[in-house]
N, C-alpha and C. Protein backbone atom coordinates (compact mmCIF):
# COMPACT_ATOMS: atom_id res chain seq x y z
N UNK A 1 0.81 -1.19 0.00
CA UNK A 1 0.00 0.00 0.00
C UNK A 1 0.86 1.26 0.00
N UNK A 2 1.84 1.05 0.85
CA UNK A 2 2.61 2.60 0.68
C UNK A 2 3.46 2.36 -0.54
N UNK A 3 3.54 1.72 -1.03
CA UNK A 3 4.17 1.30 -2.43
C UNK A 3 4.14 2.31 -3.61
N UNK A 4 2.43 2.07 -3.52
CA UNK A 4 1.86 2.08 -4.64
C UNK A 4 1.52 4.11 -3.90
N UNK A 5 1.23 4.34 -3.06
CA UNK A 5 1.19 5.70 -2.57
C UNK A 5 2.36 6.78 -3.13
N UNK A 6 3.72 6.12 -2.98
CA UNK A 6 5.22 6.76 -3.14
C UNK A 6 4.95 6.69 -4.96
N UNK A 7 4.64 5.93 -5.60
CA UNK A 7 4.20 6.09 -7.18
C UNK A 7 3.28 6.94 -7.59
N UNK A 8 2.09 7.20 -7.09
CA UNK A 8 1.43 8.29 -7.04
C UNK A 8 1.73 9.95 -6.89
N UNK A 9 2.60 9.86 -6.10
CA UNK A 9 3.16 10.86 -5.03
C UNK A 9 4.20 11.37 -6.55
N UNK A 10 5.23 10.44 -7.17
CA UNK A 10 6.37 11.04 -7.66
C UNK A 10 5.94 11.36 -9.47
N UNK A 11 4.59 10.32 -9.66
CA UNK A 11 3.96 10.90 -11.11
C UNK A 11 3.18 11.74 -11.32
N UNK A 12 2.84 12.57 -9.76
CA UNK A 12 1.93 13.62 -9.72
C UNK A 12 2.82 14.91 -10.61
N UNK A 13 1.97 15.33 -12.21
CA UNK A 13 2.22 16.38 -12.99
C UNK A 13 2.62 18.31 -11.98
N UNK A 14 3.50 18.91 -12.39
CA UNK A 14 3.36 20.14 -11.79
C UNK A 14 2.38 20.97 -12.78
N UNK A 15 2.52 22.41 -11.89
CA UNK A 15 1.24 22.78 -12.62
C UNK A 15 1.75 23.42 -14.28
N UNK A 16 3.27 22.96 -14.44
CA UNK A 16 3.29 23.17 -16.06
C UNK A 16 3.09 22.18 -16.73
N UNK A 17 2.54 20.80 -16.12
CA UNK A 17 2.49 19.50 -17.12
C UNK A 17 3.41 18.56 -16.57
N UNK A 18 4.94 19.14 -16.32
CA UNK A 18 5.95 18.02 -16.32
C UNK A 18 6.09 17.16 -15.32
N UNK A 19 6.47 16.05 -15.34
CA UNK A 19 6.84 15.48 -14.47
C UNK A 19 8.15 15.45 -13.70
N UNK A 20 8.12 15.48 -12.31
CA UNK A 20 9.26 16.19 -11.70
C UNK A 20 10.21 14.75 -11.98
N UNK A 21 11.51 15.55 -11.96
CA UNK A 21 12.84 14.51 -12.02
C UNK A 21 13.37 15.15 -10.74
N UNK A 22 13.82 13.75 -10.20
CA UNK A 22 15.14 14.08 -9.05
C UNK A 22 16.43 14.35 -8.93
N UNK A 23 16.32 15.16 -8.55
CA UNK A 23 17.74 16.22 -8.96
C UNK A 23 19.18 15.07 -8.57
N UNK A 24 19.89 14.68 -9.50
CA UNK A 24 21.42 13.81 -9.57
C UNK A 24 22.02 14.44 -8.18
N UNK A 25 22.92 13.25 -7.97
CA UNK A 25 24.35 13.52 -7.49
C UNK A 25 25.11 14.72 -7.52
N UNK A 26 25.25 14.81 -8.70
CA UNK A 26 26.27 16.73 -8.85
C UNK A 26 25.27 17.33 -8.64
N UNK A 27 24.01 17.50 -9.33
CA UNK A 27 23.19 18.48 -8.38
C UNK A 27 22.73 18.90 -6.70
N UNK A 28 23.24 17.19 -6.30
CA UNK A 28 23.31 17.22 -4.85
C UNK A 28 24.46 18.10 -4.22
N UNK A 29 25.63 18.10 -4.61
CA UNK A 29 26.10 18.45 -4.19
C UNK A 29 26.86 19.95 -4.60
N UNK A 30 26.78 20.18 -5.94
CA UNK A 30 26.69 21.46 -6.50
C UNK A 30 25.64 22.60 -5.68
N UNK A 31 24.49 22.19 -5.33
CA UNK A 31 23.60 23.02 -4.18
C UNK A 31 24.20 23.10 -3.39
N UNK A 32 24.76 22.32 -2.39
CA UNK A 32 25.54 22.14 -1.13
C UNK A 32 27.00 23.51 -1.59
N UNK A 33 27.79 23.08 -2.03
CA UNK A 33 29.00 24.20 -2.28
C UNK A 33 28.29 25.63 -2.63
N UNK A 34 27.25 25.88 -3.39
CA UNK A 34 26.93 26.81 -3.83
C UNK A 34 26.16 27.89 -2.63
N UNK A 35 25.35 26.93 -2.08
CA UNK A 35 24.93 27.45 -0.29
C UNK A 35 25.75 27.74 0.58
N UNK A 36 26.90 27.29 0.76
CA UNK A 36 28.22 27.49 1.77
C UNK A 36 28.52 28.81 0.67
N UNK A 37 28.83 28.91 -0.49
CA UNK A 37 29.62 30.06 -1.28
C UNK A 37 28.96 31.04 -0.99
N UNK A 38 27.44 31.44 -0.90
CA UNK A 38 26.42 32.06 -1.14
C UNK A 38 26.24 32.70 0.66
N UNK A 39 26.03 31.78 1.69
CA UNK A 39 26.57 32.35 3.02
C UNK A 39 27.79 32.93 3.31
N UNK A 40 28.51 32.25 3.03
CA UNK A 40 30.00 33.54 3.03
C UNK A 40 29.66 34.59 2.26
N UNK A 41 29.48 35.19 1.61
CA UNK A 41 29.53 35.92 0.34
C UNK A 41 28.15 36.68 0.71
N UNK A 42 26.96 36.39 1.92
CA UNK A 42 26.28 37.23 2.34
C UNK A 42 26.42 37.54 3.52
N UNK A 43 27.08 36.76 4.41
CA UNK A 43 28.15 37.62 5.74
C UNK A 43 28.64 38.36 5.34
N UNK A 44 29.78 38.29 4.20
CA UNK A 44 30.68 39.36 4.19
C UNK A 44 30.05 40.80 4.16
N UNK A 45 29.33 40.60 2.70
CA UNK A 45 28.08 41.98 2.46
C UNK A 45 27.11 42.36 3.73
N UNK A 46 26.28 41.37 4.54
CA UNK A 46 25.80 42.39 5.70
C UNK A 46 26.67 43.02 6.48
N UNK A 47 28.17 42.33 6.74
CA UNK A 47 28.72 42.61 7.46
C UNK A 47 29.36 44.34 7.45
N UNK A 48 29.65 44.23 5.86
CA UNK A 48 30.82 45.41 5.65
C UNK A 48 29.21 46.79 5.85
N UNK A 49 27.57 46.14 5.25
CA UNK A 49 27.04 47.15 5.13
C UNK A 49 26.68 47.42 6.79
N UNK A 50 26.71 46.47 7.90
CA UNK A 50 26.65 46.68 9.33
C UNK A 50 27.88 48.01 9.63
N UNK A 51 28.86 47.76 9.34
CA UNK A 51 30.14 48.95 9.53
C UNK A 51 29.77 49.96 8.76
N UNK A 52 29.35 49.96 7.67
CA UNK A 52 28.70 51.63 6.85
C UNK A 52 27.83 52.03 7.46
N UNK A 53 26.73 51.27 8.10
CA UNK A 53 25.77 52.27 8.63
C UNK A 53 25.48 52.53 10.07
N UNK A 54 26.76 51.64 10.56
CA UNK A 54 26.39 51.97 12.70
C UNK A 54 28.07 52.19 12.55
N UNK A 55 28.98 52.07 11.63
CA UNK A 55 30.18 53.01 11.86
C UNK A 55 31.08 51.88 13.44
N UNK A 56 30.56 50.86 13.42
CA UNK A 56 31.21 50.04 14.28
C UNK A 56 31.16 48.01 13.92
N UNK A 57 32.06 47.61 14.73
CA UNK A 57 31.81 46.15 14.20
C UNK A 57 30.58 45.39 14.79
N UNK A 58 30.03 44.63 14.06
CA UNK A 58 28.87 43.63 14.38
C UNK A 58 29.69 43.41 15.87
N UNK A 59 27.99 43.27 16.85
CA UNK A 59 27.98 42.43 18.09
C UNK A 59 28.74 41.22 18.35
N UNK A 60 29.60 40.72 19.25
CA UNK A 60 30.14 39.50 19.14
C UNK A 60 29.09 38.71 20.23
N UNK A 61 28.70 37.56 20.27
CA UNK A 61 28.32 36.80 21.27
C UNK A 61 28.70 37.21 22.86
N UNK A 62 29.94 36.68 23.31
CA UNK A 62 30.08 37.74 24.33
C UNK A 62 30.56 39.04 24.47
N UNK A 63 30.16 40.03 23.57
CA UNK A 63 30.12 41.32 23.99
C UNK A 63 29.70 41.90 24.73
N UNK A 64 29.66 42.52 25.73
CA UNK A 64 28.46 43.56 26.42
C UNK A 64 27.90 44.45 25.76
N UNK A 65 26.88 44.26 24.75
CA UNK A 65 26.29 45.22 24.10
C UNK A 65 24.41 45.36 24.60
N UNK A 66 24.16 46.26 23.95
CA UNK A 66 22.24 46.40 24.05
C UNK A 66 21.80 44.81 23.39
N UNK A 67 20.37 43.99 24.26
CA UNK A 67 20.47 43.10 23.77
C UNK A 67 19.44 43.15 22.11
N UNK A 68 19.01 44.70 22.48
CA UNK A 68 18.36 44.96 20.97
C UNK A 68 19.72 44.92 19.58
N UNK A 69 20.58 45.90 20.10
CA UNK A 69 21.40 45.18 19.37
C UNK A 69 22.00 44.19 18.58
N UNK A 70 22.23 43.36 19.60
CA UNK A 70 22.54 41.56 19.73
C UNK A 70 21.41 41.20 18.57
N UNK A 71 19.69 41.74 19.12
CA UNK A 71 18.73 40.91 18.37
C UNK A 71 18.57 41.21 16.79
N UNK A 72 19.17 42.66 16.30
CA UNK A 72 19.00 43.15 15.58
C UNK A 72 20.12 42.42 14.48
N UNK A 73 21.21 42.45 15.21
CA UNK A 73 22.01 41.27 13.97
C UNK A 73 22.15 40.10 13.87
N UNK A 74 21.49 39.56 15.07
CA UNK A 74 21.08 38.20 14.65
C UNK A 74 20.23 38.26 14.02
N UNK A 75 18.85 39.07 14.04
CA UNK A 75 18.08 38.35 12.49
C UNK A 75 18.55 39.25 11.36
N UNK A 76 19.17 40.00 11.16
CA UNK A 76 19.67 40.47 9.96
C UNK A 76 20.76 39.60 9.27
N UNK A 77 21.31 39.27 9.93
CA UNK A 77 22.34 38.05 9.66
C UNK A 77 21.73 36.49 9.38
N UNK A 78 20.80 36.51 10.18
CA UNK A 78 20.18 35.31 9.72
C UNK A 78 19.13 35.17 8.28
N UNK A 79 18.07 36.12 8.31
CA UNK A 79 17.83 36.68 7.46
C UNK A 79 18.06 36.50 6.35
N UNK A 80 19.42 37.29 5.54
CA UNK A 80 20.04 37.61 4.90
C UNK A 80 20.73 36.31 4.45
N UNK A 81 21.43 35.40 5.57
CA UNK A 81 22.14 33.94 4.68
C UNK A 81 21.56 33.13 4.33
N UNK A 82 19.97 33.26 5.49
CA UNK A 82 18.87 31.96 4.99
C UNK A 82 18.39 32.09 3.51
N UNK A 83 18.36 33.28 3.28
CA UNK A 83 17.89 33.75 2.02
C UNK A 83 18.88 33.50 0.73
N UNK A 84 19.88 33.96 1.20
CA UNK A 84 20.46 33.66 0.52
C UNK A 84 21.28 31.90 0.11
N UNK A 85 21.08 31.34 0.99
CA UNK A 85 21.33 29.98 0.82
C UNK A 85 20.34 29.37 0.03
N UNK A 86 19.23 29.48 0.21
CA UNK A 86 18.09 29.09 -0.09
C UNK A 86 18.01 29.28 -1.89
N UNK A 87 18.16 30.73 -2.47
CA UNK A 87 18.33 31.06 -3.42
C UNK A 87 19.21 30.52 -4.13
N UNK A 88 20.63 30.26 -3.68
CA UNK A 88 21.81 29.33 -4.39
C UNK A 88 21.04 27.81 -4.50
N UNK A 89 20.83 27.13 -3.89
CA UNK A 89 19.92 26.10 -3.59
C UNK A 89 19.22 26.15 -4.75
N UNK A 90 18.15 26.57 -4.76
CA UNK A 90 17.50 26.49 -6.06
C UNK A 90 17.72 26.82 -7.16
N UNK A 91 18.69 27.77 -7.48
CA UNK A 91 19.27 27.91 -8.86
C UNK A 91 19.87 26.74 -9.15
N UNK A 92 20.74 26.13 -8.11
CA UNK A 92 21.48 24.86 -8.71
C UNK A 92 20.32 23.74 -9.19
N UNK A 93 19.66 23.40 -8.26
CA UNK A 93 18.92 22.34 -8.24
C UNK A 93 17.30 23.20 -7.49
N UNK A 94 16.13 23.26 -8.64
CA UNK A 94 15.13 24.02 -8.75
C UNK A 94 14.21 22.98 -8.01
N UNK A 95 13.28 23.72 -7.17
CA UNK A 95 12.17 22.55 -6.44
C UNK A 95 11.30 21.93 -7.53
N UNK A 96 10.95 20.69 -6.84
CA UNK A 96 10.19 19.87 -8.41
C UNK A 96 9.01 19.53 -7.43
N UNK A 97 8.35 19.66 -6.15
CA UNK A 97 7.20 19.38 -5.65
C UNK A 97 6.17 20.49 -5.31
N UNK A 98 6.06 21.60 -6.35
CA UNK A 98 5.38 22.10 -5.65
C UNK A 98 4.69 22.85 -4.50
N UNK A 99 4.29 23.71 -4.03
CA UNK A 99 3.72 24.30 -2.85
C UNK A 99 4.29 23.29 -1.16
N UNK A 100 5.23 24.20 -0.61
CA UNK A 100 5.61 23.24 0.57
C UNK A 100 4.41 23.20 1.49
């Protein structure tokens, strides 16, 4: 029964017609390098634009700083790499199921 469910599940058409293929090996891992490239490469950029516009370095973990502070670059930082990981991610290897 779940057999025949997982067959259903992977010949279900998207809404352009096609039927999804599973993204290979190099695509496995071409996403993977491209997400690590894509987080570095959006640290660096919030980082340098954190010093242009507060004129000081990002919060460190144990710093004594405001903890609005603290909160403010953690989700800007988070933010910013999730997004950007996410984006490398799918350029390499594009979602094939549809609405999460």
């Amino acid at each position: 029964m779940a057999k025949k469910n997982r067959e259903i599940e992977t010949d279900m058409p998207q809404p352009d017609g096609s039927i999804p293929q599973k993204p290979t090996m190099l695509q496995n891992v071409a996403a993977a390098l491209a997400g690590v490239a894509a987080v570095k490469l959006a640290t660096y950029i919030v980082t340098a634009g954190w010093r242009l516009v507060t004129r000081e370095d990002p919060p460190q973990i144990d710093q004594a700083v405001r903890p609005a502070k603290k909160a403010a670059w953690i989700a800007l930082i988070g933010a910013a790499t999730g997004a950007a990981r996410q984006a490398a991610r799918d350029k390499v290897k594009p979602p094939t199921d549809g609405p999460a």
